[in-house]
C-alpha atoms as a PDB file:
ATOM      1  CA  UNK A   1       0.000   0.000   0.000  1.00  0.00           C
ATOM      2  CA  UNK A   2       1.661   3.403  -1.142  1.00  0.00           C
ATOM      3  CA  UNK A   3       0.391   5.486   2.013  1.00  0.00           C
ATOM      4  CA  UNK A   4       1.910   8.502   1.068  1.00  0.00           C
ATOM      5  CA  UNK A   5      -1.057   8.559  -1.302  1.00  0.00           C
ATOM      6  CA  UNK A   6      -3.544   8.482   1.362  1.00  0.00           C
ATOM      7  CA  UNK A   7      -4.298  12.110   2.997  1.00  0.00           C
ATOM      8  CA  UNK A   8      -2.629  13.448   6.494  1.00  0.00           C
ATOM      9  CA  UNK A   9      -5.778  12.155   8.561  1.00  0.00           C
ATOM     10  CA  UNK A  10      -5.983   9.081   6.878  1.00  0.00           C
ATOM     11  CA  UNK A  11      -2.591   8.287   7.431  1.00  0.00           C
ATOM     12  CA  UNK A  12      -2.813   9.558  11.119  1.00  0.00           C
ATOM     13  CA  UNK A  13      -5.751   6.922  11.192  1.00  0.00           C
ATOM     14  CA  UNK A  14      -3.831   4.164   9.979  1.00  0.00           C
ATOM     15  CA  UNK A  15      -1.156   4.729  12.473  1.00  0.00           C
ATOM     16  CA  UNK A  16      -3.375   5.186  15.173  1.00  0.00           C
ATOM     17  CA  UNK A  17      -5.191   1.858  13.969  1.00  0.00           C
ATOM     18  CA  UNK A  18      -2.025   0.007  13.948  1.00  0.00           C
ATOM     19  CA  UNK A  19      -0.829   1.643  17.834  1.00  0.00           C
ATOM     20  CA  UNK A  20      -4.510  -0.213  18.704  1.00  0.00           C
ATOM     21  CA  UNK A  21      -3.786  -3.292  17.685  1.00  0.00           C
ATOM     22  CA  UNK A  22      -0.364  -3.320  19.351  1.00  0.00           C
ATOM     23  CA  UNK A  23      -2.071  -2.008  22.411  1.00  0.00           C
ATOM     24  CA  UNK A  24      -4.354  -5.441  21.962  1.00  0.00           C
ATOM     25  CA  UNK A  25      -1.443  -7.313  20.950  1.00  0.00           C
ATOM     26  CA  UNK A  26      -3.133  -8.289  17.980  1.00  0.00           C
ATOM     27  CA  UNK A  27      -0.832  -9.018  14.592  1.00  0.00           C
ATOM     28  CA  UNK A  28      -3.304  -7.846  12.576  1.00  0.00           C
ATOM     29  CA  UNK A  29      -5.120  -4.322  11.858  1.00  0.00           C
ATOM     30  CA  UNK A  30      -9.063  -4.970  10.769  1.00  0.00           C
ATOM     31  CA  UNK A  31     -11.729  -2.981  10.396  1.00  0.00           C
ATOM     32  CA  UNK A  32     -12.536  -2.819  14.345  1.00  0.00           C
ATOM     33  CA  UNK A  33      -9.007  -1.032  14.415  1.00  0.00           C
ATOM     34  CA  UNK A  34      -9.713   1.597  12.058  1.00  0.00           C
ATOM     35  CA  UNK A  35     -13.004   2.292  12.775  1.00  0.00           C
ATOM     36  CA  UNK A  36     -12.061   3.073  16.718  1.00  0.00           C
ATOM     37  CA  UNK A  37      -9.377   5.016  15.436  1.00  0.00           C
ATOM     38  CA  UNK A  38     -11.532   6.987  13.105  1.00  0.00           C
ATOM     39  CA  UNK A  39     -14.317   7.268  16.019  1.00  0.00           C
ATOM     40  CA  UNK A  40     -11.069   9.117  17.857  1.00  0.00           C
ATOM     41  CA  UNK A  41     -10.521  11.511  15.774  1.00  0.00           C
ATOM     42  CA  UNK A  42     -12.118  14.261  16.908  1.00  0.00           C
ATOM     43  CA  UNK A  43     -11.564  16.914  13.984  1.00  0.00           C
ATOM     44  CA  UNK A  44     -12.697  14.692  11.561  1.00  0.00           C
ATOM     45  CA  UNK A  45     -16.389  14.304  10.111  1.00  0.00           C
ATOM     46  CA  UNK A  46     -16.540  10.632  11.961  1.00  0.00           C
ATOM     47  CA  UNK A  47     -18.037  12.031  14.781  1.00  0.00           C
ATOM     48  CA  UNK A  48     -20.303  13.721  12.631  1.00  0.00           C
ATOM     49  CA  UNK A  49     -21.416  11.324  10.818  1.00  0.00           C
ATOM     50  CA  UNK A  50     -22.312   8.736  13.642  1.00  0.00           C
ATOM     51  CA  UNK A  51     -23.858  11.464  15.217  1.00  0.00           C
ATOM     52  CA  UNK A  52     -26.198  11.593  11.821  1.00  0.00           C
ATOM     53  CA  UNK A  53     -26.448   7.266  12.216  1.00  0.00           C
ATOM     54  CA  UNK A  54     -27.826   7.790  15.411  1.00  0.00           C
ATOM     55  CA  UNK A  55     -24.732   6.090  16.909  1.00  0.00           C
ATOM     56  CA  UNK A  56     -22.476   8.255  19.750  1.00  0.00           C
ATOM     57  CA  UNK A  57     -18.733   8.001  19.507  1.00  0.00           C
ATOM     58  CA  UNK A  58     -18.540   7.054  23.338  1.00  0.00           C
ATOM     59  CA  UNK A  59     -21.010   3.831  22.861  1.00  0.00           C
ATOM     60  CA  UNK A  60     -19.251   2.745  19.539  1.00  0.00           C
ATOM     61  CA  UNK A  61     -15.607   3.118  21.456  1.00  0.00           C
ATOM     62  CA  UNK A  62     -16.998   0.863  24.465  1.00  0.00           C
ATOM     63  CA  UNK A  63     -18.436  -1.802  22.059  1.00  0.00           C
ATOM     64  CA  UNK A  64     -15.086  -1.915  19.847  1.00  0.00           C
ATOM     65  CA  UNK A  65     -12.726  -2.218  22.464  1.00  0.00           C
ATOM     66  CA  UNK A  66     -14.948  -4.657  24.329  1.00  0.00           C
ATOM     67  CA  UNK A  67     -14.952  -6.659  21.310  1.00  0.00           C
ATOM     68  CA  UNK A  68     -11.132  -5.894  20.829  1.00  0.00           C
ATOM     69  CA  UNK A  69     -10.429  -7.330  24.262  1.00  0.00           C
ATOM     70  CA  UNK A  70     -12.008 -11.028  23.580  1.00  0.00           C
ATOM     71  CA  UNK A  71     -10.287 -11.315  20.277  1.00  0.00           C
ATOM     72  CA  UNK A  72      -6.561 -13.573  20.518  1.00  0.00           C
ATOM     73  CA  UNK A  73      -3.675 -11.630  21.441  1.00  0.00           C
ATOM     74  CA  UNK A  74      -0.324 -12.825  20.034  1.00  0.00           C
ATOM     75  CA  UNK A  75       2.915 -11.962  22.637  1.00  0.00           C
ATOM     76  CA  UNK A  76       6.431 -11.129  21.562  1.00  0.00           C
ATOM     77  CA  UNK A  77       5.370  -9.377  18.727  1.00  0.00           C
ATOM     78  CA  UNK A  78       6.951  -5.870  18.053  1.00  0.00           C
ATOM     79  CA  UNK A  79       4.542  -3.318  16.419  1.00  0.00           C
ATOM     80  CA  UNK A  80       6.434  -3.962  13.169  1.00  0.00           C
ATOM     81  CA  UNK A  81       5.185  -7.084  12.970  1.00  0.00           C
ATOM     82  CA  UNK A  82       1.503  -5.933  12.729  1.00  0.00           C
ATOM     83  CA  UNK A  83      -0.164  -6.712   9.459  1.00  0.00           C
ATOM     84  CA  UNK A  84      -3.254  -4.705   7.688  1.00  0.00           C
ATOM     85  CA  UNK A  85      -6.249  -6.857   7.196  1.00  0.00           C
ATOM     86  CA  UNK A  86      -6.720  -7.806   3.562  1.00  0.00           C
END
């Protein structure tokens, strides 16, 4: 993936997505990644937008990272060894 061709937030995203799932010690980054790392950005139109869906950032947060926490965590791994989710 050429992410220099993705804009500044979206990049910040990404990064923040993959800090996530080291946090979780998952090897992977999925969708549940990004989307609480989108849901965190709070000058974006995320926020906005969920607040349109009828969904509040603070309930979507609590429901990814409880989800997040029951998923298998791998040890050992260094945050370089974090794939994205095809």
């Amino acid at each position: 993936m050429q992410l220099d061709k993705l804009t500044v937030k979206a990049q910040a995203a990404l990064q923040e997505a993959q800090q996530i799932a080291h946090r979780y010690s998952h090897q992977e980054i999925d969708g549940e990644h990004l989307l609480l790392a989108l849901a965190q950005q709070s000058d974006s139109l995320i926020p906005e937008l969920l607040q349109k869906l009828g969904v509040t950032a603070p309930k979507l947060k609590a429901d990814l990272e409880k989800d997040l926490q029951r998923r298998h965590q791998v040890r050992g791994a260094s945050s370089a060894d974090v794939f994205l989710s095809p």
